[in-house]
PDB file of N, CA and C in Angstrom:
ATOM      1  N   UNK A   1      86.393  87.162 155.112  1.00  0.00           N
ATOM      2  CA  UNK A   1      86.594  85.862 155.704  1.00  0.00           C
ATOM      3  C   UNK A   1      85.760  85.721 156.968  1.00  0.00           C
ATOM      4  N   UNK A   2      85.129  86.752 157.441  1.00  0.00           N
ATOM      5  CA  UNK A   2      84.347  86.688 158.859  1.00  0.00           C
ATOM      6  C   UNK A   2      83.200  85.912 158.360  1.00  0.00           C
ATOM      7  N   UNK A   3      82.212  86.141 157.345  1.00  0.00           N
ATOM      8  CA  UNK A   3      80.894  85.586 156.968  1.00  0.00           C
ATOM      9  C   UNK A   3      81.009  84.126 156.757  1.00  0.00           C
ATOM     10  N   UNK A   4      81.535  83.861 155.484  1.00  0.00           N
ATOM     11  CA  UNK A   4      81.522  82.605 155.300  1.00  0.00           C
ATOM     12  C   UNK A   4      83.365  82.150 154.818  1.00  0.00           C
ATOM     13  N   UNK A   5      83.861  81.419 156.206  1.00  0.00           N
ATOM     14  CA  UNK A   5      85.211  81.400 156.539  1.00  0.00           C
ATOM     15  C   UNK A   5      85.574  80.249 155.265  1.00  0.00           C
ATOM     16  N   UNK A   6      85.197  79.260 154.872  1.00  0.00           N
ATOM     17  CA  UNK A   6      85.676  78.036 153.747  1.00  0.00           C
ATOM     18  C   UNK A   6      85.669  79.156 152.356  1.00  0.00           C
ATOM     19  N   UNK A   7      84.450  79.643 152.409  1.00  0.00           N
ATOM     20  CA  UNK A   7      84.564  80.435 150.893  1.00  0.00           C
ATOM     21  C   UNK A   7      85.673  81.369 151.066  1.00  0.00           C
ATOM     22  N   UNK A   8      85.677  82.404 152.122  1.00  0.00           N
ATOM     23  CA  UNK A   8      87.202  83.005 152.342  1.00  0.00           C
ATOM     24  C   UNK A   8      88.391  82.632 151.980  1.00  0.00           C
ATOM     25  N   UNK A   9      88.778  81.216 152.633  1.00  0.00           N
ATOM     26  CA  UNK A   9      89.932  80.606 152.671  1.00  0.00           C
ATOM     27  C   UNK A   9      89.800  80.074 150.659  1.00  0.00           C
ATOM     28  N   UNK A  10      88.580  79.796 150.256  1.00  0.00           N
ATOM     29  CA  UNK A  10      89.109  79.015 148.822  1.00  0.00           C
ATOM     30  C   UNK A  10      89.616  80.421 148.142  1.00  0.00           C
ATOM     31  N   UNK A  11      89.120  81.734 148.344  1.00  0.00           N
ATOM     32  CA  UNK A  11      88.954  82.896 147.253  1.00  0.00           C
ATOM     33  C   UNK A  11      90.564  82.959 147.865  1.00  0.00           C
ATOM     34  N   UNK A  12      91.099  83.154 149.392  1.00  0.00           N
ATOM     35  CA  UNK A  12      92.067  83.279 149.413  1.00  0.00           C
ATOM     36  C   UNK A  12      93.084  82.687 148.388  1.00  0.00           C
ATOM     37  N   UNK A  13      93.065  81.335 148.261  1.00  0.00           N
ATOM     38  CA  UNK A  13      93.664  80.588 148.019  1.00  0.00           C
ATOM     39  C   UNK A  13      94.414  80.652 146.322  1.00  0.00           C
ATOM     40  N   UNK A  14      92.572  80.918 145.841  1.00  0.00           N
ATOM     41  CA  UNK A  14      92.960  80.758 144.446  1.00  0.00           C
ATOM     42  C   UNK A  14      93.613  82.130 143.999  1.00  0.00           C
ATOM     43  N   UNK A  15      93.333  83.527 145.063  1.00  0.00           N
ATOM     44  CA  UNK A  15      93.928  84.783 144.525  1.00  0.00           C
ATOM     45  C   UNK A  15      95.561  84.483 144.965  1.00  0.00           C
ATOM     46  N   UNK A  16      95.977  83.802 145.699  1.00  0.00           N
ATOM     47  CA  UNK A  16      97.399  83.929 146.248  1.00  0.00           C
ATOM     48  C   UNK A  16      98.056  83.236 144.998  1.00  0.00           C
ATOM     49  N   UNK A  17      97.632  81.675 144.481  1.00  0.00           N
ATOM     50  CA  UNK A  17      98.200  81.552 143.187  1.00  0.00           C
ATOM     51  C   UNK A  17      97.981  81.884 142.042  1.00  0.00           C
ATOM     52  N   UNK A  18      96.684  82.734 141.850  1.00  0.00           N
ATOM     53  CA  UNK A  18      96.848  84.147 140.600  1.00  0.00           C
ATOM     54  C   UNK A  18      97.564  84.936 140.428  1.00  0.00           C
ATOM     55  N   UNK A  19      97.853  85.440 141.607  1.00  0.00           N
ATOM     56  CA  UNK A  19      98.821  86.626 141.548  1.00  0.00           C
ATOM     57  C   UNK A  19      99.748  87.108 140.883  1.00  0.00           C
ATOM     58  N   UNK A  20     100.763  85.555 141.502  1.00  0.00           N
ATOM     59  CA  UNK A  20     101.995  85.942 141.055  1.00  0.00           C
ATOM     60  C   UNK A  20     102.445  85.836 139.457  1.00  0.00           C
ATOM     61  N   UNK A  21     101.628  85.303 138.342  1.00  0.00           N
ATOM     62  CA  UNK A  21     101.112  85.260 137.457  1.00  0.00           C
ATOM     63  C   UNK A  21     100.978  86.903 136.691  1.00  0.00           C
ATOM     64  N   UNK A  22      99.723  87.194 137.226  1.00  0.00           N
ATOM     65  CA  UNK A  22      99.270  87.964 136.643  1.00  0.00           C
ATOM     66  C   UNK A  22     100.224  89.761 136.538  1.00  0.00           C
ATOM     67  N   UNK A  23     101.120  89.394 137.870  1.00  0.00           N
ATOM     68  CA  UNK A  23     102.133  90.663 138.254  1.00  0.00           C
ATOM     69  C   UNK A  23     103.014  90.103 137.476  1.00  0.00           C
ATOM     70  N   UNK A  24     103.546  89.503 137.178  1.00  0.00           N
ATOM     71  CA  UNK A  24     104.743  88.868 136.157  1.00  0.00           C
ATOM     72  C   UNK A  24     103.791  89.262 134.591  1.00  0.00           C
ATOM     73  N   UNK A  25     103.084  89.063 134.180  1.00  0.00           N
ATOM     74  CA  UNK A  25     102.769  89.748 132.989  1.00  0.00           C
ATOM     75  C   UNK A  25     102.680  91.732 133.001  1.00  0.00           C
ATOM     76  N   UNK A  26     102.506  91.942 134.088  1.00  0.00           N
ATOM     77  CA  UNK A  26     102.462  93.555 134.390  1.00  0.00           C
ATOM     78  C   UNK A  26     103.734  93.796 134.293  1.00  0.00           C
ATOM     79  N   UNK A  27     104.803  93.411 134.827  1.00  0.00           N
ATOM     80  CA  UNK A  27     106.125  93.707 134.960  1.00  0.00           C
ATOM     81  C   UNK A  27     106.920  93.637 133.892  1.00  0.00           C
ATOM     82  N   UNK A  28     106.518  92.413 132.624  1.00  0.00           N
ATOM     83  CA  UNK A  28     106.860  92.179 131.547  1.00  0.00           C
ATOM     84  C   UNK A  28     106.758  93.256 130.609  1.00  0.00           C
ATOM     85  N   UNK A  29     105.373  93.385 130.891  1.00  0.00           N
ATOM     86  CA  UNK A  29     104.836  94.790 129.709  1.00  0.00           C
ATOM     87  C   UNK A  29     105.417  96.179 130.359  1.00  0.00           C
ATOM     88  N   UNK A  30     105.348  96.236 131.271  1.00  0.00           N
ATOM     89  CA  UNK A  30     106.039  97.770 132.209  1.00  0.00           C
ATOM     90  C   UNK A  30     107.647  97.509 131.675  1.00  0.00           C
ATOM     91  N   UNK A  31     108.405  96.800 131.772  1.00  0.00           N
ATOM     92  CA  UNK A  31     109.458  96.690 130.962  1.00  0.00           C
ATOM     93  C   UNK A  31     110.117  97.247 129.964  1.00  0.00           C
ATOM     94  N   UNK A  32     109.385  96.365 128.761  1.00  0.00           N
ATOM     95  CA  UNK A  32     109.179  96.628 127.327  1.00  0.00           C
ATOM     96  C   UNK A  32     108.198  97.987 127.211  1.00  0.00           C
ATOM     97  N   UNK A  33     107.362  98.231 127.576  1.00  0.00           N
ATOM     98  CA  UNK A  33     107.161 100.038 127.366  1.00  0.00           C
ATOM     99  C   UNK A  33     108.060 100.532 127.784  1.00  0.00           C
ATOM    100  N   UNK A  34     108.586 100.410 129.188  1.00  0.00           N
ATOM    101  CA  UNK A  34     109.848 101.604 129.546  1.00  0.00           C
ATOM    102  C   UNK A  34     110.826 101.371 128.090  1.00  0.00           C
ATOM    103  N   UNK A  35     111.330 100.179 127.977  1.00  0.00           N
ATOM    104  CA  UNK A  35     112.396  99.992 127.328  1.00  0.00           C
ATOM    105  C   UNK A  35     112.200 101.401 125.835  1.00  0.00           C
ATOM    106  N   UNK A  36     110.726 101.139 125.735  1.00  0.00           N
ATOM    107  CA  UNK A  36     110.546 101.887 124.089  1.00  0.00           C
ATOM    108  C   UNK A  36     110.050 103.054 124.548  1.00  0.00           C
ATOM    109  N   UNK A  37     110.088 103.951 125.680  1.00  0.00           N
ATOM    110  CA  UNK A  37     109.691 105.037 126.066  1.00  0.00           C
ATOM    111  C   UNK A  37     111.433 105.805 126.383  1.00  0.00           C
ATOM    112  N   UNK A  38     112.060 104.914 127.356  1.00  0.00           N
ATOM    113  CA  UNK A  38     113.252 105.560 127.654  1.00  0.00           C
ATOM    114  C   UNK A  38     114.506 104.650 126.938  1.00  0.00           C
ATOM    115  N   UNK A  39     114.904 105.232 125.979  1.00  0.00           N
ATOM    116  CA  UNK A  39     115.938 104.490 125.259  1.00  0.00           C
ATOM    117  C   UNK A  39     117.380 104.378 125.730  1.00  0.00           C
ATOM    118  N   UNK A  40     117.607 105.561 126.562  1.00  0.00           N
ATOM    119  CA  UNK A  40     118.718 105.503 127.423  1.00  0.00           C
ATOM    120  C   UNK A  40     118.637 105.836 128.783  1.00  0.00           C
ATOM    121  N   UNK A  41     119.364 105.752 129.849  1.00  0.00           N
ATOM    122  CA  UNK A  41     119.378 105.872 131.213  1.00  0.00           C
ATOM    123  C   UNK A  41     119.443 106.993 131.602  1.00  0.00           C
ATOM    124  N   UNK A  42     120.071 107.875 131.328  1.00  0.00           N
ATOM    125  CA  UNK A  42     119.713 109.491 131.446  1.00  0.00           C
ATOM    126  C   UNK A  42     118.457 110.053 131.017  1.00  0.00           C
ATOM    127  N   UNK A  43     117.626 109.495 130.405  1.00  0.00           N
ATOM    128  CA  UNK A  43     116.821 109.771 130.479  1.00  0.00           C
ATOM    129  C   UNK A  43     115.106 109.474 131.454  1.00  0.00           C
ATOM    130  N   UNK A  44     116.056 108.965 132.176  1.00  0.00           N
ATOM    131  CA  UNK A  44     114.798 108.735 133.374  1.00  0.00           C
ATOM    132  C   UNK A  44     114.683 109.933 134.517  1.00  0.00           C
ATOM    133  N   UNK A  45     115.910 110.799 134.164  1.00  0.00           N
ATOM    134  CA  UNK A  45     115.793 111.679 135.222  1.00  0.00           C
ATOM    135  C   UNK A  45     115.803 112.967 134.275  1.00  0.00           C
ATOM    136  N   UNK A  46     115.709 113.312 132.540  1.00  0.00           N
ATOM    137  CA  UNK A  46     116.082 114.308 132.167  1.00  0.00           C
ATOM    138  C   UNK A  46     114.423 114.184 131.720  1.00  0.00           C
ATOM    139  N   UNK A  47     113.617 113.556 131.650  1.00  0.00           N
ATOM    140  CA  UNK A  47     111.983 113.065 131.225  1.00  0.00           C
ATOM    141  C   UNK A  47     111.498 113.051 132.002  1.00  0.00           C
ATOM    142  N   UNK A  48     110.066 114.126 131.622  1.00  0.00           N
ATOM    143  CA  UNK A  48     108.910 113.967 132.178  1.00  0.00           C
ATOM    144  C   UNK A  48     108.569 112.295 132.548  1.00  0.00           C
ATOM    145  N   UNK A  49     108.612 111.416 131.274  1.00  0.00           N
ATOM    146  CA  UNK A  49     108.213 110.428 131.209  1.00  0.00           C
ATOM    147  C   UNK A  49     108.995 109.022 132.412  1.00  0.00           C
ATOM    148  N   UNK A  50     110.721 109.556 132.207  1.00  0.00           N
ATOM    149  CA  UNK A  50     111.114 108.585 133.211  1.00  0.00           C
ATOM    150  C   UNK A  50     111.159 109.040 134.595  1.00  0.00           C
ATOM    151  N   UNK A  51     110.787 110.133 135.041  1.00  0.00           N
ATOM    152  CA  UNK A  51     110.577 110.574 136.430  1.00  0.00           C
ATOM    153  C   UNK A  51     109.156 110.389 136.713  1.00  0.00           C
ATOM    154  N   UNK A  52     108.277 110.063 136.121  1.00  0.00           N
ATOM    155  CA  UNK A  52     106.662 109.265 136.546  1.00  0.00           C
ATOM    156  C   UNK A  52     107.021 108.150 136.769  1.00  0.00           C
ATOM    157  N   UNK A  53     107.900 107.672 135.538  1.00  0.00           N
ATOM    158  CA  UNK A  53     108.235 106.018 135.958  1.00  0.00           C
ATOM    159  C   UNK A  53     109.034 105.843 137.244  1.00  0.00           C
ATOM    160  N   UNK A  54     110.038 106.552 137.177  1.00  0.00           N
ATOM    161  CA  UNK A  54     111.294 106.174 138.904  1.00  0.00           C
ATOM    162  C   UNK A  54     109.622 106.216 139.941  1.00  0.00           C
ATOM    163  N   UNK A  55     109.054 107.536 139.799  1.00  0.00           N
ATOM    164  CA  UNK A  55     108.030 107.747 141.045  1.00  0.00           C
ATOM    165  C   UNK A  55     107.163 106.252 141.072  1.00  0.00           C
ATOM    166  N   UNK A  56     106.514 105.914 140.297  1.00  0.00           N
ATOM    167  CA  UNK A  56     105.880 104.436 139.887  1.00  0.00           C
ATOM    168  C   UNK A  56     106.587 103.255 140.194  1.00  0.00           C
ATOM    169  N   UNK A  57     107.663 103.239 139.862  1.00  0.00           N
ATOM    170  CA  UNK A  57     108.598 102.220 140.221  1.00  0.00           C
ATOM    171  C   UNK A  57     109.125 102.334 141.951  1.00  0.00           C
ATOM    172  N   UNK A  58     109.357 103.431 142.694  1.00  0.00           N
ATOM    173  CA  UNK A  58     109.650 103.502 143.874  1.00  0.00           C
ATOM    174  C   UNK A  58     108.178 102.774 144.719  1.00  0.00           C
ATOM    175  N   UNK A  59     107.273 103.282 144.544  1.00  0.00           N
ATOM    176  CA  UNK A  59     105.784 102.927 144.584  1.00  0.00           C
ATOM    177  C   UNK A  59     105.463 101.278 144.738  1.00  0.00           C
ATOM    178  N   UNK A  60     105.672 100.655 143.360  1.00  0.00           N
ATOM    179  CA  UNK A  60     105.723  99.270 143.014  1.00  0.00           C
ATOM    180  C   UNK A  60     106.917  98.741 144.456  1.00  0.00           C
ATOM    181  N   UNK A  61     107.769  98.493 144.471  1.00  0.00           N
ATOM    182  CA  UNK A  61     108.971  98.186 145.896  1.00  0.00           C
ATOM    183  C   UNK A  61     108.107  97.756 147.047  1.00  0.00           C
ATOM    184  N   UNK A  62     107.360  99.455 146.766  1.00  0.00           N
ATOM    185  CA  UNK A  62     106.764  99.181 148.456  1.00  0.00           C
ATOM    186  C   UNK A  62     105.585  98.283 148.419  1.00  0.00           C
ATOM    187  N   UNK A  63     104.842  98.335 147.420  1.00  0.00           N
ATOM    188  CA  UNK A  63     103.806  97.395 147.178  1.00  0.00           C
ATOM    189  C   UNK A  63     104.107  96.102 147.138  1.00  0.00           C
ATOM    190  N   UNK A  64     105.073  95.722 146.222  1.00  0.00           N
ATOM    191  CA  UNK A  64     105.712  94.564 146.179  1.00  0.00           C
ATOM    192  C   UNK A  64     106.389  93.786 147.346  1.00  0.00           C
ATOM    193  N   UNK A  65     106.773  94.848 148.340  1.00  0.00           N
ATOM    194  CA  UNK A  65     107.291  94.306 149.520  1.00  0.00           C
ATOM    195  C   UNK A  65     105.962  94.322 150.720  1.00  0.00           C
ATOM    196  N   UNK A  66     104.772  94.864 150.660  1.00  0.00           N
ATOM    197  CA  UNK A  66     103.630  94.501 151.557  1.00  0.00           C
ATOM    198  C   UNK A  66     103.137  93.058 150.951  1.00  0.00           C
ATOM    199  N   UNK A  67     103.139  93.100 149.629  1.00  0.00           N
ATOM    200  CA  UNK A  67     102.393  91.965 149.120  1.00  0.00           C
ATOM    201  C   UNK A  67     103.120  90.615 149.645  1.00  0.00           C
ATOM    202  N   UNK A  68     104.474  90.528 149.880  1.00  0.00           N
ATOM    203  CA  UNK A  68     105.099  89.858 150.139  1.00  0.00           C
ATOM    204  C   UNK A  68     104.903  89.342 151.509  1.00  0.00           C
ATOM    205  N   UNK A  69     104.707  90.448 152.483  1.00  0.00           N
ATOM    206  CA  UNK A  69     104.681  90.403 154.049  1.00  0.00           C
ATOM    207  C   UNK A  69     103.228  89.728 154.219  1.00  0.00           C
ATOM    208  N   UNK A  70     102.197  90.080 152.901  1.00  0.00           N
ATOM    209  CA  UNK A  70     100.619  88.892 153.160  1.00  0.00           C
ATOM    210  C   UNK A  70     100.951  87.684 152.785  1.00  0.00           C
ATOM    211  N   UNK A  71     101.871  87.752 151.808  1.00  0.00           N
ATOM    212  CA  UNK A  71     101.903  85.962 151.344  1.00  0.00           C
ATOM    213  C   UNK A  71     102.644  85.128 152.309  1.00  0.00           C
ATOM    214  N   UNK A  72     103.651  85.744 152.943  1.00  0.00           N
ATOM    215  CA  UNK A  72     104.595  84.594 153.388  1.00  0.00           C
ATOM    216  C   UNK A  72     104.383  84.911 154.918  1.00  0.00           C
ATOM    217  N   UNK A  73     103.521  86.031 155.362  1.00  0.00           N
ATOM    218  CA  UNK A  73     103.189  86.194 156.622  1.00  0.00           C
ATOM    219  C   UNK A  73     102.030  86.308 157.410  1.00  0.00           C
ATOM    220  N   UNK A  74     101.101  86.161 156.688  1.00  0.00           N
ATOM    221  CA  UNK A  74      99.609  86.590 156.881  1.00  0.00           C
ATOM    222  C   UNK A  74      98.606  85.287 156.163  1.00  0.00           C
ATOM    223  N   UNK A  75      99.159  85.383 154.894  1.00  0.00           N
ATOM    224  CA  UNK A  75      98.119  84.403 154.237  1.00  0.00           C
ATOM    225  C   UNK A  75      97.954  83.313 154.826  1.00  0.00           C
ATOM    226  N   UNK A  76      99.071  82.552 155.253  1.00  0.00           N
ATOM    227  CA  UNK A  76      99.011  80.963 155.988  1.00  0.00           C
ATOM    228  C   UNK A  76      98.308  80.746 157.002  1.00  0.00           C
ATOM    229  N   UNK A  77      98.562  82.021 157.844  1.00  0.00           N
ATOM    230  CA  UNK A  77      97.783  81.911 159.281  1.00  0.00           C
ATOM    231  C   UNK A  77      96.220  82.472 159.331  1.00  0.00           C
ATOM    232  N   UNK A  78      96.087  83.241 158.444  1.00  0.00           N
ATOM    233  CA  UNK A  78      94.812  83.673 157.882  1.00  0.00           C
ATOM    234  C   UNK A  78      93.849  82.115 157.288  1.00  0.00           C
ATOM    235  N   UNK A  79      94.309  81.675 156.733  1.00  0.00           N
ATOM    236  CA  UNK A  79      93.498  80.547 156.096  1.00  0.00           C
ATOM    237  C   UNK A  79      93.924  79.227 157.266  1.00  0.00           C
ATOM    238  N   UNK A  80      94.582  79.353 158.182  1.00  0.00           N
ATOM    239  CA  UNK A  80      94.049  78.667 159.046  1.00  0.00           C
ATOM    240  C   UNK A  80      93.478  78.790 160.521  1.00  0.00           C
ATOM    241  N   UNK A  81      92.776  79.595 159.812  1.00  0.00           N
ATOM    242  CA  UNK A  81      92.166  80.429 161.063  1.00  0.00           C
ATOM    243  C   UNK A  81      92.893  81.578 161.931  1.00  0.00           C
ATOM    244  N   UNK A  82      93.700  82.177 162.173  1.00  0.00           N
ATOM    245  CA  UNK A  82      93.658  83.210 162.525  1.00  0.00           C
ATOM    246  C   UNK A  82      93.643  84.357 162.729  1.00  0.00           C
ATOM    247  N   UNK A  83      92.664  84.570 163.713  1.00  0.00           N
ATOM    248  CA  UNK A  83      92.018  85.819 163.830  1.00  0.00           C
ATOM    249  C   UNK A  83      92.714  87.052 163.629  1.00  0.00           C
ATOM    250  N   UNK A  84      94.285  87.122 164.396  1.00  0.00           N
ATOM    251  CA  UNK A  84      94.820  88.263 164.542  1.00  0.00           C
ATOM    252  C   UNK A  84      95.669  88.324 162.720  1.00  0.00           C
ATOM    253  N   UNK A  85      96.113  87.172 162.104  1.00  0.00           N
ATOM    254  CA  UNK A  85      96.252  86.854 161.101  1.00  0.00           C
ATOM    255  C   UNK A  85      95.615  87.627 160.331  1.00  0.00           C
ATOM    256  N   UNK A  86      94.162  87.252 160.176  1.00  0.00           N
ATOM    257  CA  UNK A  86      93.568  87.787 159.134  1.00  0.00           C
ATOM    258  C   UNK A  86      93.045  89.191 159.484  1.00  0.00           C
ATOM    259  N   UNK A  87      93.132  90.123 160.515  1.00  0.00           N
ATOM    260  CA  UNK A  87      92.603  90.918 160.695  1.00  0.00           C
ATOM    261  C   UNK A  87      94.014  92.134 160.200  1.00  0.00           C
ATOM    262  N   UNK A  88      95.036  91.708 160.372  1.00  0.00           N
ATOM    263  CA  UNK A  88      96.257  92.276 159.684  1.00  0.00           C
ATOM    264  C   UNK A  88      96.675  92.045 158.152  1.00  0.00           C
ATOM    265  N   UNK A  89      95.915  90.826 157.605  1.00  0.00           N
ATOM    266  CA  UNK A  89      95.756  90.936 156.607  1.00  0.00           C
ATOM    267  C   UNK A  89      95.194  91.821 156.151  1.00  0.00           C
ATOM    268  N   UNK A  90      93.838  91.988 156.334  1.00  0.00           N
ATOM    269  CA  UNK A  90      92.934  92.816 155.791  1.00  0.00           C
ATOM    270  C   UNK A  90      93.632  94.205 156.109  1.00  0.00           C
ATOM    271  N   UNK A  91      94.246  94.522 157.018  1.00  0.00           N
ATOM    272  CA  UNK A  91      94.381  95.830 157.026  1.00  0.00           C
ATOM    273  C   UNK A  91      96.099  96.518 156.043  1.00  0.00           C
ATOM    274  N   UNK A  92      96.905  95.013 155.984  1.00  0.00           N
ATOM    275  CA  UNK A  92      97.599  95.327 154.842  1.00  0.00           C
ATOM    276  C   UNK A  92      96.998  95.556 153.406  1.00  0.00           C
ATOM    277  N   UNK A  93      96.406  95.155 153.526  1.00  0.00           N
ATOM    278  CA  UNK A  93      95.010  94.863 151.775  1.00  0.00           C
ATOM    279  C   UNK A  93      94.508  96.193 151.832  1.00  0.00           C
ATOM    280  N   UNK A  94      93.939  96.946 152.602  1.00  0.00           N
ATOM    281  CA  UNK A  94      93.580  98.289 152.693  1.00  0.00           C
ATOM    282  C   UNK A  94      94.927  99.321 152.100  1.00  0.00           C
ATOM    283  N   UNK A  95      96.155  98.895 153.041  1.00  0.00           N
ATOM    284  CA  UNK A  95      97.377  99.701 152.530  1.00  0.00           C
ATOM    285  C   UNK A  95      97.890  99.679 151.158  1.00  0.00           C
ATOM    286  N   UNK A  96      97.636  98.535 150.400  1.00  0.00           N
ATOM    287  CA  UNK A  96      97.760  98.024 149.585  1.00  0.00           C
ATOM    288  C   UNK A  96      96.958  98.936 148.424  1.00  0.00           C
ATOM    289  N   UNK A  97      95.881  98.712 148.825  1.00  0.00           N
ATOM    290  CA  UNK A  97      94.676  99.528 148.095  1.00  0.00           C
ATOM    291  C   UNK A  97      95.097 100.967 147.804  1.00  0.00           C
ATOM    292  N   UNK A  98      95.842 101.658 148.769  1.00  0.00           N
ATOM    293  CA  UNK A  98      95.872 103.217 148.498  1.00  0.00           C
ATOM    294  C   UNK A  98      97.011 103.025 148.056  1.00  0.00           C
ATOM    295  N   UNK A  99      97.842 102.326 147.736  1.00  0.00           N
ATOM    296  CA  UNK A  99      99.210 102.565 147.221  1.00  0.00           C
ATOM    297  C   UNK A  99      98.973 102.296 145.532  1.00  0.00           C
ATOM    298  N   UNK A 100      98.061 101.332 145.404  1.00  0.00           N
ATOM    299  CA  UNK A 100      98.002 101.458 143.587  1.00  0.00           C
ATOM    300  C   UNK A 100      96.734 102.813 143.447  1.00  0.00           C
ATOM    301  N   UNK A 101      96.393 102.929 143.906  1.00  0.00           N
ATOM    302  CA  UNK A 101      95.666 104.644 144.197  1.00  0.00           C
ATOM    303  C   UNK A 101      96.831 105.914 143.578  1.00  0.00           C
ATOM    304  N   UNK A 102      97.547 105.318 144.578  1.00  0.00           N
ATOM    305  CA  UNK A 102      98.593 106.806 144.443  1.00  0.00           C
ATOM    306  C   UNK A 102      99.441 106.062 143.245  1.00  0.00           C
ATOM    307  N   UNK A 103      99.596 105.132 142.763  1.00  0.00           N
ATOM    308  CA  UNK A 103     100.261 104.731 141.512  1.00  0.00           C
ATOM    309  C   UNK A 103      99.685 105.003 140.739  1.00  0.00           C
ATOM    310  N   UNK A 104      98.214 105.335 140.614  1.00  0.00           N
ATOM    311  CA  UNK A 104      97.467 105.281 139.179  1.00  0.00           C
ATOM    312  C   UNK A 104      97.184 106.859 139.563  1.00  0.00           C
ATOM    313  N   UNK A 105      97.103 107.645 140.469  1.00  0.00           N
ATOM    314  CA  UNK A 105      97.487 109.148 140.243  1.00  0.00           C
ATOM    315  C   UNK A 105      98.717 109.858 139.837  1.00  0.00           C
ATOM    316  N   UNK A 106     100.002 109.024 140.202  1.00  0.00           N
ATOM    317  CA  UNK A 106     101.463 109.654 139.512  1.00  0.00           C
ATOM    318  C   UNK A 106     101.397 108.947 138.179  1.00  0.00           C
ATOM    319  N   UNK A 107     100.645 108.147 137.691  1.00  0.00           N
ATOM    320  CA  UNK A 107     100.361 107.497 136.191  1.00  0.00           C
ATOM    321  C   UNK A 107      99.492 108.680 135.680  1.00  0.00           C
ATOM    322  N   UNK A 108      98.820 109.431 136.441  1.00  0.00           N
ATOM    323  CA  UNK A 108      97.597 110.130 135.312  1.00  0.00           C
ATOM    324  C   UNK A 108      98.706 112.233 134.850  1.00  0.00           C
ATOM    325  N   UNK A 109      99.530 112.038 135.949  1.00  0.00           N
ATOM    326  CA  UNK A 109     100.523 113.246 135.992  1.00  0.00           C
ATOM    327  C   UNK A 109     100.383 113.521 134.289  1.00  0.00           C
TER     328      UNK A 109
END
């Protein structure tokens, strides 16, 4: 958003109402695989398979709850200019970044 601030604010714009979209189809399918991976509830802690998932799923929370703290706390003031706004944006977006990092390394376990 420093270079060219209008193109910033539109890419902002159109990724903030992609999003929530595109994580609602992730969550759908993460679902329905768990559902046909772990057939019962004891088995999330007696499985290899549902103890990647709890670890993945604890993971997702925290992601889900930064993503939250850009949309309803960062994004607005970011796209209207501010500085300290968007400079905490960006550095939640960084945090952000290493957390599906470490999700797609307890995915490769």
């Amino acid at each position: 958003m420093r270079r060219d601030a209008d193109a910033g604010r539109q890419a902002l714009r159109r990724f903030s109402r992609l999003i929530p979209l595109c994580v609602t189809v992730l969550v759908v399918a993460g679902l329905l695989l768990a559902a046909v991976q772990v057939r019962e509830p004891a088995a999330l802690l007696s499985t290899a398979y549902g103890k990647v998932l709890l670890a993945k799923l604890a993971l997702l929370v925290i992601l889900f709850s930064l993503a939250a703290v850009n949309r309803w706390g960062y994004t607005g003031p970011a796209m209207a200019g501010g500085r300290q706004a968007a400079r905490r944006l960006g550095w939640v977006i960084v945090v952000e970044m290493l957390i599906v990092l470490a999700i797609f390394a307890v995915a490769a376990t």
